[in-house]
Protein backbone atom coordinates (compact mmCIF):
# COMPACT_ATOMS: atom_id res chain seq x y z
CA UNK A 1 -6.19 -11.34 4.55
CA UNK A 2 -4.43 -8.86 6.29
CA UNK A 3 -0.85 -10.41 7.36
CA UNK A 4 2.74 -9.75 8.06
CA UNK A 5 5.48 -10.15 4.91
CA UNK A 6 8.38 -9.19 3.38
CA UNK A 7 7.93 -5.89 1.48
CA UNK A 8 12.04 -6.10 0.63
CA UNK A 9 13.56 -8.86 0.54
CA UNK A 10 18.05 -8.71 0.21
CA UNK A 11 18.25 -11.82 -0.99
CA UNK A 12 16.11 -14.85 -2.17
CA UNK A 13 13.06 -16.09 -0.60
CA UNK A 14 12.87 -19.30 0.44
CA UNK A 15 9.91 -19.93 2.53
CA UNK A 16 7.00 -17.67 3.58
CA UNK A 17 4.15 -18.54 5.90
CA UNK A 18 1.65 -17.35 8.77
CA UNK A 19 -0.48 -19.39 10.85
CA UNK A 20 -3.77 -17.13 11.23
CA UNK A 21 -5.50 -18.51 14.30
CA UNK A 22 -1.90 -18.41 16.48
CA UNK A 23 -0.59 -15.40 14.20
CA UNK A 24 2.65 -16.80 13.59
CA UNK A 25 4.91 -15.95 10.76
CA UNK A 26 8.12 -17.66 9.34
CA UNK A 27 10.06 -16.13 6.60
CA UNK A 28 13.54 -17.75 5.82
CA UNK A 29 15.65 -16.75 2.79
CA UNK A 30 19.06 -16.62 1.39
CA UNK A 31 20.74 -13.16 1.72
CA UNK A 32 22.61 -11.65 -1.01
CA UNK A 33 25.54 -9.31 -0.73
CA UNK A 34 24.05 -6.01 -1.15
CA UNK A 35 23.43 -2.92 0.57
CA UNK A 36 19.95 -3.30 0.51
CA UNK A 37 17.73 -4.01 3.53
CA UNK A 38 15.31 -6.63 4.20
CA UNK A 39 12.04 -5.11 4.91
CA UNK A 40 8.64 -6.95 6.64
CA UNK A 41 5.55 -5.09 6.84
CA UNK A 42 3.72 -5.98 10.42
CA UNK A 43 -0.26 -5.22 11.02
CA UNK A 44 0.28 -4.41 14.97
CA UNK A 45 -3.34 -3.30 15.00
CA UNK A 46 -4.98 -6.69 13.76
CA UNK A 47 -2.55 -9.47 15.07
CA UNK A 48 -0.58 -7.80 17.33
CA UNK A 49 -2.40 -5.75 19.34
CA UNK A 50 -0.79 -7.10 22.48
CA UNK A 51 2.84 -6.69 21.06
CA UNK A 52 4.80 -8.84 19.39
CA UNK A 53 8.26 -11.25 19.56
CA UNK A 54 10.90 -11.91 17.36
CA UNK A 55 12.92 -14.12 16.84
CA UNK A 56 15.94 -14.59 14.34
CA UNK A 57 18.69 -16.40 13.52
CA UNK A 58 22.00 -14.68 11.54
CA UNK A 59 20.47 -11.27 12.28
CA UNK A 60 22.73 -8.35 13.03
CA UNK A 61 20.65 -5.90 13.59
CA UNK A 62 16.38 -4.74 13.76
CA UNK A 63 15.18 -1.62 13.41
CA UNK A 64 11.64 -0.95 14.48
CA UNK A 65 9.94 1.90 12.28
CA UNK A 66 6.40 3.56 12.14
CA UNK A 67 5.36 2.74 15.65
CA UNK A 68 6.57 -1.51 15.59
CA UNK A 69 4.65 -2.23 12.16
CA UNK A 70 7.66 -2.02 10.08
CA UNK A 71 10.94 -3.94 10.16
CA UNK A 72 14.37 -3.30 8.79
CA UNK A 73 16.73 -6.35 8.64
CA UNK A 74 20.22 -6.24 8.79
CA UNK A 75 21.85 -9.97 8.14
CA UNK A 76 25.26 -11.36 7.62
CA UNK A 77 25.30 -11.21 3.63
CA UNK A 78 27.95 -14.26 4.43
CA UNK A 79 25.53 -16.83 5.53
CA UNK A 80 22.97 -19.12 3.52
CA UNK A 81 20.14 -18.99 5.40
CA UNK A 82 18.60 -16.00 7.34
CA UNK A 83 15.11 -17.33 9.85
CA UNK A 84 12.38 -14.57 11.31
CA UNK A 85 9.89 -16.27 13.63
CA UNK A 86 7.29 -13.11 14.22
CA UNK A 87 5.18 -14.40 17.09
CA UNK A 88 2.14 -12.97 19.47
């Protein structure tokens, strides 16, 4: 199955999962202090052909790469839990 996830993760992984008839994915982990980035991988051209939401919570910054189907996460490395709701 073709899918959204986490290529990088800075920190670690706590819960991963997508809903394939609403396409709906939740990733939540626990960020590490490090200068590395948090990475997720998103198919625009099977579940997101419309565009795409999403939604975070202790998220500083996103940066959208190659055309929307790559994300770069910046988080507050001094929080324990980092939530990305990727939604149609």
């Amino acid at each position: 199955m073709i899918r959204p996830y986490p290529q990088y993760t800075a920190g670690m992984p706590l819960i991963l999962s997508f809903d394939p008839d609403t396409s709906v994915m939740h990733y939540e982990y626990t960020p590490r202090n490090t200068s590395a980035k948090t990475e997720i991988y998103v198919p625009t051209h099977i579940h997101y052909s419309g565009g795409y939401q999403v939604m975070t919570e202790d998220v500083t910054n996103i940066q959208y790469t190659e055309g929307g189907k790559r994300l770069i996460i910046d988080e507050d490395p001094t929080v324990t839990n980092v939530v990305i709701d990727i939604t149609p």
